[in-house]
C-alpha atoms as a PDB file:
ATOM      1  CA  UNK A   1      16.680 128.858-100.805  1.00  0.00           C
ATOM      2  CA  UNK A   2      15.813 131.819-103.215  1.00  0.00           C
ATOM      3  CA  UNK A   3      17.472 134.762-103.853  1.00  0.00           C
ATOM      4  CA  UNK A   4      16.187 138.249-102.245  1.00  0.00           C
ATOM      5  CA  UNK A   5      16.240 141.287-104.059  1.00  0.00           C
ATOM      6  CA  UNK A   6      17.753 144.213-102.815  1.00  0.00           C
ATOM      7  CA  UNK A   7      13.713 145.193-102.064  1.00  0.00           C
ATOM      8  CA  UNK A   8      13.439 142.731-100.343  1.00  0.00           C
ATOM      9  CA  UNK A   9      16.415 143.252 -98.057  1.00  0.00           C
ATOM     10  CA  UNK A  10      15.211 147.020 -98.031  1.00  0.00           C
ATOM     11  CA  UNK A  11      12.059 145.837 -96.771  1.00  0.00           C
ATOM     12  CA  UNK A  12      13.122 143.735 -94.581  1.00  0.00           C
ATOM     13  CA  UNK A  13      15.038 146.347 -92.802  1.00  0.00           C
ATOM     14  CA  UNK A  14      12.709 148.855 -92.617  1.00  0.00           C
ATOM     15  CA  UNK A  15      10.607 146.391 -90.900  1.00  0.00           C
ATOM     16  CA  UNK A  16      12.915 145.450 -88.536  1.00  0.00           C
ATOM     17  CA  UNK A  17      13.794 149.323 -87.793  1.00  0.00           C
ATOM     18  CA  UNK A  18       9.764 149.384 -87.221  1.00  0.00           C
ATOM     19  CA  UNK A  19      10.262 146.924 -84.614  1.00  0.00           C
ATOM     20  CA  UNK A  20      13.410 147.968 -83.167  1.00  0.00           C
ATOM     21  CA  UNK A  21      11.279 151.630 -82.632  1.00  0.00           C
ATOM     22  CA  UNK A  22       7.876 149.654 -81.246  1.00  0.00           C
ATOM     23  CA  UNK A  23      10.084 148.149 -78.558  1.00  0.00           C
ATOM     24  CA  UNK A  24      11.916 151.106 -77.731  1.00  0.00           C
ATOM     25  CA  UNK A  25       8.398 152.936 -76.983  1.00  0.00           C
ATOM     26  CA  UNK A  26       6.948 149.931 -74.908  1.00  0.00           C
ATOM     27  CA  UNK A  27      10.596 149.832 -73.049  1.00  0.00           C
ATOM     28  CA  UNK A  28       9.854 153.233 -72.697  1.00  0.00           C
ATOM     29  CA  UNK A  29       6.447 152.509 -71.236  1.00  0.00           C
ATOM     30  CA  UNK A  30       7.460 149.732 -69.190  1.00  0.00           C
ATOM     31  CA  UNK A  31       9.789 152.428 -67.370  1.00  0.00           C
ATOM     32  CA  UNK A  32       7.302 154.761 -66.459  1.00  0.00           C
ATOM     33  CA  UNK A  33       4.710 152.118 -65.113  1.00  0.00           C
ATOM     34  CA  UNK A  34       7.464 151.210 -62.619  1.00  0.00           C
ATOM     35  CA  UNK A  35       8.298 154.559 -61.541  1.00  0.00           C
ATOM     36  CA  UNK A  36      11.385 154.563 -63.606  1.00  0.00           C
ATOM     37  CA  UNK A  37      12.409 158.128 -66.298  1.00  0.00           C
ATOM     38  CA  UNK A  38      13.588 156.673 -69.363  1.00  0.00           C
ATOM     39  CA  UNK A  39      14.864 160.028 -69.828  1.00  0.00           C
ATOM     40  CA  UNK A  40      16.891 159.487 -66.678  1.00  0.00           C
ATOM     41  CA  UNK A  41      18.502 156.374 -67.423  1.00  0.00           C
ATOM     42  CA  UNK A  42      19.209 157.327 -71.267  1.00  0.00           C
ATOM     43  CA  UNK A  43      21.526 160.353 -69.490  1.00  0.00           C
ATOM     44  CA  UNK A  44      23.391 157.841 -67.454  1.00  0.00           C
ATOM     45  CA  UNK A  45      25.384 156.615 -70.021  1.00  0.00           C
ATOM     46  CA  UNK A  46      28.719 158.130 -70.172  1.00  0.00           C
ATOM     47  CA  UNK A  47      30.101 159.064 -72.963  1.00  0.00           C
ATOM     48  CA  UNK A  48      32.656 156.124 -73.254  1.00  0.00           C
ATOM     49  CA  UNK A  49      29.688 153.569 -73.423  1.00  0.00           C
ATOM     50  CA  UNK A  50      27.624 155.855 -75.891  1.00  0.00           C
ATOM     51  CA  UNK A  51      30.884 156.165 -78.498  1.00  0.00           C
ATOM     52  CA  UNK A  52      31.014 152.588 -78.426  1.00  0.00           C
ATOM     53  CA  UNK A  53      27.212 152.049 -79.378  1.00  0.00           C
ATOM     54  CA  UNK A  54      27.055 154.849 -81.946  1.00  0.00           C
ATOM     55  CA  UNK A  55      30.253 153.259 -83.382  1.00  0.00           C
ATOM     56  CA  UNK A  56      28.893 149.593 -83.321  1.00  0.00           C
ATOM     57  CA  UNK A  57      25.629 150.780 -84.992  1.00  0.00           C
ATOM     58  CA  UNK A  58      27.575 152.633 -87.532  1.00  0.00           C
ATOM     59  CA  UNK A  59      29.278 149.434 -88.362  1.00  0.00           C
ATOM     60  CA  UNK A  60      25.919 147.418 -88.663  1.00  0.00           C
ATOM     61  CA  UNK A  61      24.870 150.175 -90.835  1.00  0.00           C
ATOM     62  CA  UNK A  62      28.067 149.592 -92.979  1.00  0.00           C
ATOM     63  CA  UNK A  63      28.037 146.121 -92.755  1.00  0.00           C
ATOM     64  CA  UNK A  64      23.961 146.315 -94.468  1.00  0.00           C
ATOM     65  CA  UNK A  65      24.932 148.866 -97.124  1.00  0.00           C
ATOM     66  CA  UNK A  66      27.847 146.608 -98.347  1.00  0.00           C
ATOM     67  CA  UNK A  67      25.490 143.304 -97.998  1.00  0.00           C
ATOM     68  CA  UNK A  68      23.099 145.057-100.039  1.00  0.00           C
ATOM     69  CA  UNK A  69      25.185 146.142-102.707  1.00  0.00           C
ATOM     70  CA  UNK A  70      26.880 143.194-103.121  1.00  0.00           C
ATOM     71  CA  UNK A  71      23.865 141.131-103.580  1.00  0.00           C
ATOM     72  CA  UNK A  72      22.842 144.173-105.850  1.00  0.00           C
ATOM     73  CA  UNK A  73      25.910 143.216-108.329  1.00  0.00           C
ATOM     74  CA  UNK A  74      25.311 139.603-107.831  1.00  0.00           C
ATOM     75  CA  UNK A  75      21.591 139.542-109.439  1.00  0.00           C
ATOM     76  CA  UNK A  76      23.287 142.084-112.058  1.00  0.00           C
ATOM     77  CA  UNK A  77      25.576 139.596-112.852  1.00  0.00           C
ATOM     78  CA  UNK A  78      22.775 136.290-112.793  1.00  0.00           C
ATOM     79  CA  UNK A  79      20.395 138.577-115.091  1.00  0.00           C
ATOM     80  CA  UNK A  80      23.136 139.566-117.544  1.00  0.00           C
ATOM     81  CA  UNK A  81      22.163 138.648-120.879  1.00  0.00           C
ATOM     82  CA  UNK A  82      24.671 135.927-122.435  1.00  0.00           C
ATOM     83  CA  UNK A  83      27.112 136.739-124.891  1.00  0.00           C
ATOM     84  CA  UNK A  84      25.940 134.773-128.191  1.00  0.00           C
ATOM     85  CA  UNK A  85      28.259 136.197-130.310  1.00  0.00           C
ATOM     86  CA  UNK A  86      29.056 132.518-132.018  1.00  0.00           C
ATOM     87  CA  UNK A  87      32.393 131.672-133.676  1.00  0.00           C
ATOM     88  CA  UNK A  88      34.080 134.451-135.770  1.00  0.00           C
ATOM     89  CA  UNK A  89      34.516 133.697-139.866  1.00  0.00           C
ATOM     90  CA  UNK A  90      38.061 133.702-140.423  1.00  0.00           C
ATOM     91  CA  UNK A  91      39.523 135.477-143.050  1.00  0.00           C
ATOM     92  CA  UNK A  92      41.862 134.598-145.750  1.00  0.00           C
ATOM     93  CA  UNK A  93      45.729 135.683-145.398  1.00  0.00           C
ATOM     94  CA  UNK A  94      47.624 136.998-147.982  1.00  0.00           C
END
């Protein structure tokens, strides 16, 4: 298993938003080929079911961000430079 960078994960997302947006626009088009306005059916949502999508994408969204930056500190941590500092001389008493 290796360890993706927080590119990586960035690209990775943007891809799938690519995706996510390509099938929107051939849902879209599968609409209007049977008759159907995606416009239309987008408006029947009430507002109790829209709330609850905008607030469960919100929480994806949150849920990326904090996956992200916690892999962030994780590689800060792995490429961290060692502490070499060696054993201390001690020093007489008086």
């Amino acid at each position: 298993m290796t360890k993706k960078t927080p590119e990586d994960i960035m690209r990775e997302a943007e891809a799938l938003i690519e995706q996510t947006r390509q099938s929107l626009a051939a849902t879209s088009d599968a609409y209007r080929d049977h008759g159907l306005d995606p416009q239309k059916l987008s408006d029947g949502l009430d507002e109790k079911h829209r709330a609850e999508a905008e607030a469960l994408f919100r929480q994806d969204m949150e849920a990326i961000e904090r996956e992200v930056a916690e892999e962030s500190a994780r590689l800060s941590f792995a490429n961290a430079a060692p502490r070499t500092g060696g054993s201390r001389k001690m020093r007489n008493m008086i």
